[in-house]
N, C-alpha and C. Protein backbone atom coordinates (compact mmCIF):
# COMPACT_ATOMS: atom_id res chain seq x y z
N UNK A 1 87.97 125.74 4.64
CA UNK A 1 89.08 126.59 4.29
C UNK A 1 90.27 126.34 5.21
N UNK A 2 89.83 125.32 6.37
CA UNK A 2 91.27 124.98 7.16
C UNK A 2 92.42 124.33 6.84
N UNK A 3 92.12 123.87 5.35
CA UNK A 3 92.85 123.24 4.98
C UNK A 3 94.13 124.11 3.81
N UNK A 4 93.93 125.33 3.83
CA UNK A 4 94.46 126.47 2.57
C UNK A 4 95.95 126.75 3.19
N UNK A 5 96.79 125.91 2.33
CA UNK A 5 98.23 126.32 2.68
C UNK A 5 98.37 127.79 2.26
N UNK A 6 98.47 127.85 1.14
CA UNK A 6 98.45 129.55 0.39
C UNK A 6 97.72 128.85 -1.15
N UNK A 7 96.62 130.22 -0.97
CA UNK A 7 95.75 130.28 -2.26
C UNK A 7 96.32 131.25 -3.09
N UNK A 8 96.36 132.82 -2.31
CA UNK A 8 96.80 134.18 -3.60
C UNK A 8 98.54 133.69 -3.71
N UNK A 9 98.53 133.55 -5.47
CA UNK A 9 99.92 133.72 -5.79
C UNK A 9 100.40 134.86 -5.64
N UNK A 10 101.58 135.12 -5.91
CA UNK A 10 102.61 136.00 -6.28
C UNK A 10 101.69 137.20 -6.95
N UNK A 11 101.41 136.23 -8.39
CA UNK A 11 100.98 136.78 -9.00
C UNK A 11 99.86 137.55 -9.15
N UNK A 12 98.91 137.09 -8.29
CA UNK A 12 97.73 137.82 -7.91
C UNK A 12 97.93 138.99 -6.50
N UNK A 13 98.80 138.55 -6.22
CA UNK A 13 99.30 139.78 -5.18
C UNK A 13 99.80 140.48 -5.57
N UNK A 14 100.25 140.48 -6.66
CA UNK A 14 101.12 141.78 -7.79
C UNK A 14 100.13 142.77 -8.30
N UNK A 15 98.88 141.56 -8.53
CA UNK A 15 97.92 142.65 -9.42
C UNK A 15 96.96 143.32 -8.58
N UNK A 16 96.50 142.94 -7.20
CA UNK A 16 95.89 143.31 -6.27
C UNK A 16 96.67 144.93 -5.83
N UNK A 17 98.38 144.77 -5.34
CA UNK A 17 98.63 145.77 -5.74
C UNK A 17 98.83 147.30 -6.49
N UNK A 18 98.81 146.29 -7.35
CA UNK A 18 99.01 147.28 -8.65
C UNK A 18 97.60 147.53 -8.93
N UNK A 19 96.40 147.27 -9.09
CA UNK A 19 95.16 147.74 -8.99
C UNK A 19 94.85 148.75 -7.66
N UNK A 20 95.47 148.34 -6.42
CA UNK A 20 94.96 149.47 -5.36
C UNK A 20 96.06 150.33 -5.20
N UNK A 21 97.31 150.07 -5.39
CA UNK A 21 98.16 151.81 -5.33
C UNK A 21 98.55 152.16 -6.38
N UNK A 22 98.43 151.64 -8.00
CA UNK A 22 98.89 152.07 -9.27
C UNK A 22 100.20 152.20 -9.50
N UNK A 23 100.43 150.84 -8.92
CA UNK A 23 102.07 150.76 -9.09
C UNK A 23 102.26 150.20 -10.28
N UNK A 24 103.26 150.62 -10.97
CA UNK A 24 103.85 149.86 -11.94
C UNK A 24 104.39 147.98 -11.92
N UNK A 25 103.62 148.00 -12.99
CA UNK A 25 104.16 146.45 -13.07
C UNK A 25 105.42 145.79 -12.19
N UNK A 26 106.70 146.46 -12.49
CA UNK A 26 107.79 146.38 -11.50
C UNK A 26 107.93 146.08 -10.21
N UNK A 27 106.82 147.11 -10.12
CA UNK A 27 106.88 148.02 -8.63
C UNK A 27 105.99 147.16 -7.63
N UNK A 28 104.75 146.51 -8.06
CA UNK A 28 103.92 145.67 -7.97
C UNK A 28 104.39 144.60 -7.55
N UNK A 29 105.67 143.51 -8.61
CA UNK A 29 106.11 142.34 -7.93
C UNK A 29 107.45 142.31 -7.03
N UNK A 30 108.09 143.73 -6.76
CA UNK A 30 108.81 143.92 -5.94
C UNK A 30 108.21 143.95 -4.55
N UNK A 31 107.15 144.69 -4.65
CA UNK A 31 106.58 144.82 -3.18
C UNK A 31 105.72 143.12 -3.06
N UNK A 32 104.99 142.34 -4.02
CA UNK A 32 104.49 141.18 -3.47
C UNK A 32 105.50 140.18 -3.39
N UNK A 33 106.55 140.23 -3.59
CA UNK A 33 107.62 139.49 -3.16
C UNK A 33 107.91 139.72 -1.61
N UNK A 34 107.72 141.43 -1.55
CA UNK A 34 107.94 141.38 -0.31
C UNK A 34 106.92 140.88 0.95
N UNK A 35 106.01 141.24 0.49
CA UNK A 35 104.25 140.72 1.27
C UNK A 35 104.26 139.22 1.30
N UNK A 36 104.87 138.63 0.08
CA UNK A 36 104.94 136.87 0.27
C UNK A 36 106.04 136.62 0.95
N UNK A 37 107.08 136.88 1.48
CA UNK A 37 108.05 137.03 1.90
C UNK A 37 107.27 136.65 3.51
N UNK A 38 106.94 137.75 4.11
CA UNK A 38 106.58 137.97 5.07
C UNK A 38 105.31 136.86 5.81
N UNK A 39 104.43 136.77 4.28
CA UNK A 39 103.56 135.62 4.48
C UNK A 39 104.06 133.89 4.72
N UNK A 40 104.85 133.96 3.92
CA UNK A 40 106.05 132.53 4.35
C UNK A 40 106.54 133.06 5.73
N UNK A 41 107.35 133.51 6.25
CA UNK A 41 107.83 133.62 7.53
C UNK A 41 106.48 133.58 9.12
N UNK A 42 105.69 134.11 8.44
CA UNK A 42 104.68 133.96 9.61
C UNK A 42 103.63 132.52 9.47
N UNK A 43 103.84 131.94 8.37
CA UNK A 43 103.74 130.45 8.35
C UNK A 43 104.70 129.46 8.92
N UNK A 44 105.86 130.10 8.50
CA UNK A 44 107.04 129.42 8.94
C UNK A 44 107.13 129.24 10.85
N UNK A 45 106.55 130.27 11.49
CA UNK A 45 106.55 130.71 13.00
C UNK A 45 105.24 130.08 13.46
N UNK A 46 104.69 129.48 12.83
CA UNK A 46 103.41 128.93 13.23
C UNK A 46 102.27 130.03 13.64
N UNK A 47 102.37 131.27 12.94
CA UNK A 47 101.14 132.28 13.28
C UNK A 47 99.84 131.71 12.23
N UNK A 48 100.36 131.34 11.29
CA UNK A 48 99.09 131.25 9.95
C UNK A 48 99.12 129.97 9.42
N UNK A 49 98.17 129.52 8.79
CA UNK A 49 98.17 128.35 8.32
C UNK A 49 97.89 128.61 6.87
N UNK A 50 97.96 129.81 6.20
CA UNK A 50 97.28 130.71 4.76
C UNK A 50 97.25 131.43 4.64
N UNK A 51 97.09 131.74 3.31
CA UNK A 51 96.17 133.22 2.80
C UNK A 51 95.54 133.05 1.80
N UNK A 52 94.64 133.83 1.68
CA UNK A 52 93.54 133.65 0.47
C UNK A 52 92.92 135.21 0.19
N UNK A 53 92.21 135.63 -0.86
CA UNK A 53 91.91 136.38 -0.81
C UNK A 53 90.40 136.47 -0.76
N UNK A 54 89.76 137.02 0.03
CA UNK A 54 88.03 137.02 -0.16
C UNK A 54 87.27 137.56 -1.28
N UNK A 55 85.94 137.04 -0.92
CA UNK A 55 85.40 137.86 -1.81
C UNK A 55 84.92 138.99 -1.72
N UNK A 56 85.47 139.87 -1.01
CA UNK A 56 85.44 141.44 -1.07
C UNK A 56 87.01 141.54 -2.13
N UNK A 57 87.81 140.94 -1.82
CA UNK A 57 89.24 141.60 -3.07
C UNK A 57 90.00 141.86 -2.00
N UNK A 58 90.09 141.23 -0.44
CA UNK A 58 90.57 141.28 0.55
C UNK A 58 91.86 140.40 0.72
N UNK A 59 92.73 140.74 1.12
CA UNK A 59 93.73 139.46 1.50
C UNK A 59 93.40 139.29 3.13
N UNK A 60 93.08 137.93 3.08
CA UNK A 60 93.11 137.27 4.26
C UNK A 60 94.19 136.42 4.58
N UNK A 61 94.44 136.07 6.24
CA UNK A 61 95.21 135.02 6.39
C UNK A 61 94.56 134.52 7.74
N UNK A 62 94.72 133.32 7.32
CA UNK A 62 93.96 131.60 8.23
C UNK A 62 95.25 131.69 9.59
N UNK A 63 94.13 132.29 10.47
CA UNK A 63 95.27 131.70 11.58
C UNK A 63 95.45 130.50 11.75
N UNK A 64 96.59 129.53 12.97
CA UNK A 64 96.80 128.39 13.12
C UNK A 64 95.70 128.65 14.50
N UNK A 65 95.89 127.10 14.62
CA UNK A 65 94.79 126.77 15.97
C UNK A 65 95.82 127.54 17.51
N UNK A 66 97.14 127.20 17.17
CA UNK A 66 97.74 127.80 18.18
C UNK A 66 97.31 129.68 18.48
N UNK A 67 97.44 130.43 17.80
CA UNK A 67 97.19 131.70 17.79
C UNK A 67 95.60 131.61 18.16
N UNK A 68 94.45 130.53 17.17
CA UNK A 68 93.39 131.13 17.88
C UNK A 68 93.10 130.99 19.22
N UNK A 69 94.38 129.59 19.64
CA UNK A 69 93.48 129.25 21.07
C UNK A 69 93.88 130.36 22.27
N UNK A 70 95.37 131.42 21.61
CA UNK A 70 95.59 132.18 22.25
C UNK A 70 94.72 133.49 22.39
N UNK A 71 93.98 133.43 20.93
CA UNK A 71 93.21 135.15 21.19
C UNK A 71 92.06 134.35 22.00
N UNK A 72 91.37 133.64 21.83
CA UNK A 72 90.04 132.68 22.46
C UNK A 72 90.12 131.74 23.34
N UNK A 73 90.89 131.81 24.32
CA UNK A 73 91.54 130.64 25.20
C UNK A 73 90.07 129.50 25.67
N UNK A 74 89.24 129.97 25.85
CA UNK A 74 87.78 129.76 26.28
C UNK A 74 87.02 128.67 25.10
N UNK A 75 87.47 128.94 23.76
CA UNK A 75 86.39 128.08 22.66
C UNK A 75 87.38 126.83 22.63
């Protein structure tokens, strides 16, 4: 999975939304615009290398090696 630029679209972040706060369709790709928004910029800064969503229905994001070697200086 080290290799996952970005897996969840837009579009699946719309509906992930809109399935857990019952937002309206609208309302849904306004706010995952904003969540992808944010997910590009912290790729862009070298925090993440992804996101994906698990299989719990989770959004995850792939840190970069830089951030892990900072939380784990030791591995």
């Amino acid at each position: 999975m080290a290799d996952v630029s970005q897996s969840a679209s837009l579009a699946s972040i719309a509906a992930y939304l809109k399935l857990t706060y019952q937002y309206d369709q609208e309302t849904a790709l306004v706010e995952a615009k904003s969540v992808m928004h944010n997910l590009v910029k912290m790729r862009q800064k070298g925090f993440i290398t992804g996101w994906y969503f698990d299989e719990n229905g989770q959004l995850e994001l792939l840190p970069s090696d830089y951030v892990m070697h900072q939380i784990a200086p030791n591995k």
